[in-house]
Protein backbone atom coordinates (compact mmCIF):
# COMPACT_ATOMS: atom_id res chain seq x y z
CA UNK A 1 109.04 96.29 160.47
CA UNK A 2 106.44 98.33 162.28
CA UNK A 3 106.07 100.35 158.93
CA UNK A 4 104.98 97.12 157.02
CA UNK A 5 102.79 95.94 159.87
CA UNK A 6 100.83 99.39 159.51
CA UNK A 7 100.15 98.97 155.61
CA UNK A 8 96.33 98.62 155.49
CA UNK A 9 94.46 96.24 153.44
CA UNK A 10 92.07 98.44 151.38
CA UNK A 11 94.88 99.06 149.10
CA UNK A 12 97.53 101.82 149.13
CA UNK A 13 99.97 99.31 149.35
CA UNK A 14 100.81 95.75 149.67
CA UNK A 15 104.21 93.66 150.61
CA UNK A 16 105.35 91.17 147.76
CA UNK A 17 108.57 89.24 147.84
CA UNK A 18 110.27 91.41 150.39
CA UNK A 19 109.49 94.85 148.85
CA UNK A 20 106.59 97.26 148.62
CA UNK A 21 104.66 98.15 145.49
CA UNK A 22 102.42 100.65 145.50
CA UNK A 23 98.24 99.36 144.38
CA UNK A 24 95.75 101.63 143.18
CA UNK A 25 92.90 101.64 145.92
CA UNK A 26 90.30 99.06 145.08
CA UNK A 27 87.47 101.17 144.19
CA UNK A 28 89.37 102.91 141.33
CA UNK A 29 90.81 99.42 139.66
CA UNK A 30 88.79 98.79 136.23
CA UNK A 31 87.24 102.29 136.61
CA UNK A 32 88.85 103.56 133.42
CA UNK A 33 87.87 100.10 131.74
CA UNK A 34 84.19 100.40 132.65
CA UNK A 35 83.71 104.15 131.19
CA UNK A 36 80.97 104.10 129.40
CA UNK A 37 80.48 105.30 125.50
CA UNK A 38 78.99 108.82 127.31
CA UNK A 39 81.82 109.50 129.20
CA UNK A 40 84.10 108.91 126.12
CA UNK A 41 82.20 111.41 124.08
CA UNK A 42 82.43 113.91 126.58
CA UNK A 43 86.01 113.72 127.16
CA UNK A 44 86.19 113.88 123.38
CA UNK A 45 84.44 117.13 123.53
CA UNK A 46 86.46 118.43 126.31
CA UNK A 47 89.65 117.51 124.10
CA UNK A 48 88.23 119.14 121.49
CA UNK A 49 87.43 122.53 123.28
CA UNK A 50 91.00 122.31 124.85
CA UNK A 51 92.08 122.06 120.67
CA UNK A 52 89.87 124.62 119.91
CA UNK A 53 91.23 127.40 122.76
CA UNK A 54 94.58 126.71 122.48
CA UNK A 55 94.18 127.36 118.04
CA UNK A 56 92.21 130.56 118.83
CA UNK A 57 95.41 131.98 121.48
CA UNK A 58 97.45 131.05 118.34
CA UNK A 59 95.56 132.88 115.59
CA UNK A 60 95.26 135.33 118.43
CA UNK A 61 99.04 135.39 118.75
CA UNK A 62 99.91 135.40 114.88
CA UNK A 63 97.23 138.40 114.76
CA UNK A 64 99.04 140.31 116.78
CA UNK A 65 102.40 139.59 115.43
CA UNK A 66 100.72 140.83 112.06
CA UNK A 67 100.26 143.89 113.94
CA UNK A 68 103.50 144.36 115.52
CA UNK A 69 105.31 143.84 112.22
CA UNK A 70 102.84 145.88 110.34
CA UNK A 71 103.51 149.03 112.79
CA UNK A 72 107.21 148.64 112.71
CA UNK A 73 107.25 148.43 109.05
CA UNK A 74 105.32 152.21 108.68
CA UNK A 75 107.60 153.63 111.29
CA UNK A 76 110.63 152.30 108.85
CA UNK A 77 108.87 153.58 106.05
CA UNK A 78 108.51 156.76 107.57
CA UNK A 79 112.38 156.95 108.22
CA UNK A 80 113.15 156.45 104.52
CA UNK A 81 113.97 152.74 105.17
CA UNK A 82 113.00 149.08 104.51
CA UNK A 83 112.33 146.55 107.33
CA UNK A 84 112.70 142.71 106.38
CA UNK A 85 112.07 139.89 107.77
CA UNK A 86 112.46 136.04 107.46
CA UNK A 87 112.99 132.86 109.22
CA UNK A 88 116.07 130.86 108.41
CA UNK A 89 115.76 127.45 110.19
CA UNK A 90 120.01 127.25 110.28
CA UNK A 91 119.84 130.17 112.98
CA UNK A 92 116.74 128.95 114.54
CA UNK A 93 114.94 132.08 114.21
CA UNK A 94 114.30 135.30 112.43
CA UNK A 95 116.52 137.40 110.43
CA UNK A 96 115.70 141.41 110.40
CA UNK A 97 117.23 143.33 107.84
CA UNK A 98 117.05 147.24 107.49
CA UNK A 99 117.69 148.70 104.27
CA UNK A 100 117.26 152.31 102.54
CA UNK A 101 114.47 152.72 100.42
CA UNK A 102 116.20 154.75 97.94
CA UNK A 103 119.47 152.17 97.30
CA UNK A 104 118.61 148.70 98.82
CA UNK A 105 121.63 148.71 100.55
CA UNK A 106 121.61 146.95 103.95
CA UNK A 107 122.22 148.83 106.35
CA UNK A 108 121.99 146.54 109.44
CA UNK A 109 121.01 142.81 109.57
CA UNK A 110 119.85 141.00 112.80
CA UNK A 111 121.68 138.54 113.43
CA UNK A 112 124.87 139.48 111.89
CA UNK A 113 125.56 138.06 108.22
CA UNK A 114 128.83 136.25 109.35
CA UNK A 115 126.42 134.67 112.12
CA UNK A 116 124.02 133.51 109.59
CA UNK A 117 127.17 132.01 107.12
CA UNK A 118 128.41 129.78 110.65
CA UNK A 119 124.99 128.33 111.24
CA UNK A 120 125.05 127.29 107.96
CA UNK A 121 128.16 126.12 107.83
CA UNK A 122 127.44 124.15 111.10
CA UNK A 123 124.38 122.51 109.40
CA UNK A 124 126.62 121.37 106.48
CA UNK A 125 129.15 119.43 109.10
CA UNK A 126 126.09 118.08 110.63
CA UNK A 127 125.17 116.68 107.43
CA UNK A 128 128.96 115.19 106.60
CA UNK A 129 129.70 114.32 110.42
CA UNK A 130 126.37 112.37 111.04
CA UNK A 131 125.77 110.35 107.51
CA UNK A 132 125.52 106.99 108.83
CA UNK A 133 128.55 105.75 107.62
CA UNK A 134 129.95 104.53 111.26
């Protein structure tokens, strides 16, 4: 009881039907309702730089993945074989494939084609397990 009787006034918190509940301190209640049009805009503009930044680390980002894929593509080339690369949404990810120039043939795929064949299998049982028809 000695807890309660030390609860102060200006607001941290107050006693109601038996239990505590925690108050916002009276100078900040209504301070978010009285901003005023200036503030708005300039939260606005901070969103927007925040927007801006994080879409210039991402073009940023894809630039140098451009890179990346670029270089490991001339190193391939240089060993008389074919890098590929694409994303299949059934294996969440990307596939790599390494071919030879000459033939086409595949010689290694990342992941594994039987890998790629289950995830896709797996998304067709989604599709008959979860149709709605409980």
């Amino acid at each position: 009881m000695s807890s309660i009787n030390n609860l102060s006034t200006a607001g941290a918190s107050a006693l109601v039907q038996g239990s505590v509940v925690a108050t916002a301190p009276k100078s900040a209640v209504g301070a978010e309702l009285a901003a005023q049009p200036s503030d708005i805009a300039n939260r606005f503009k901070d969103f927007r730089q925040v927007v801006q930044k994080s879409s210039d680390q991402m073009d940023n980002s894809r630039h140098q993945l451009e890179q990346a894929v670029q270089e490991l593509k001339r190193t391939a080339d240089n060993a008389g074989r074919a890098l590929g690369f694409r994303i299949d949404p059934a294996v969440s990810g990307t596939i790599v494939t390494v071919s030879n120039l000459e033939t086409g043939q595949v010689i290694r795929q990342i992941p594994d084609e039987v890998v790629v064949r289950v995830a896709h299998s797996i998304e067709k049982m989604k599709g008959l397990l979860f149709d709605g028809k409980l």
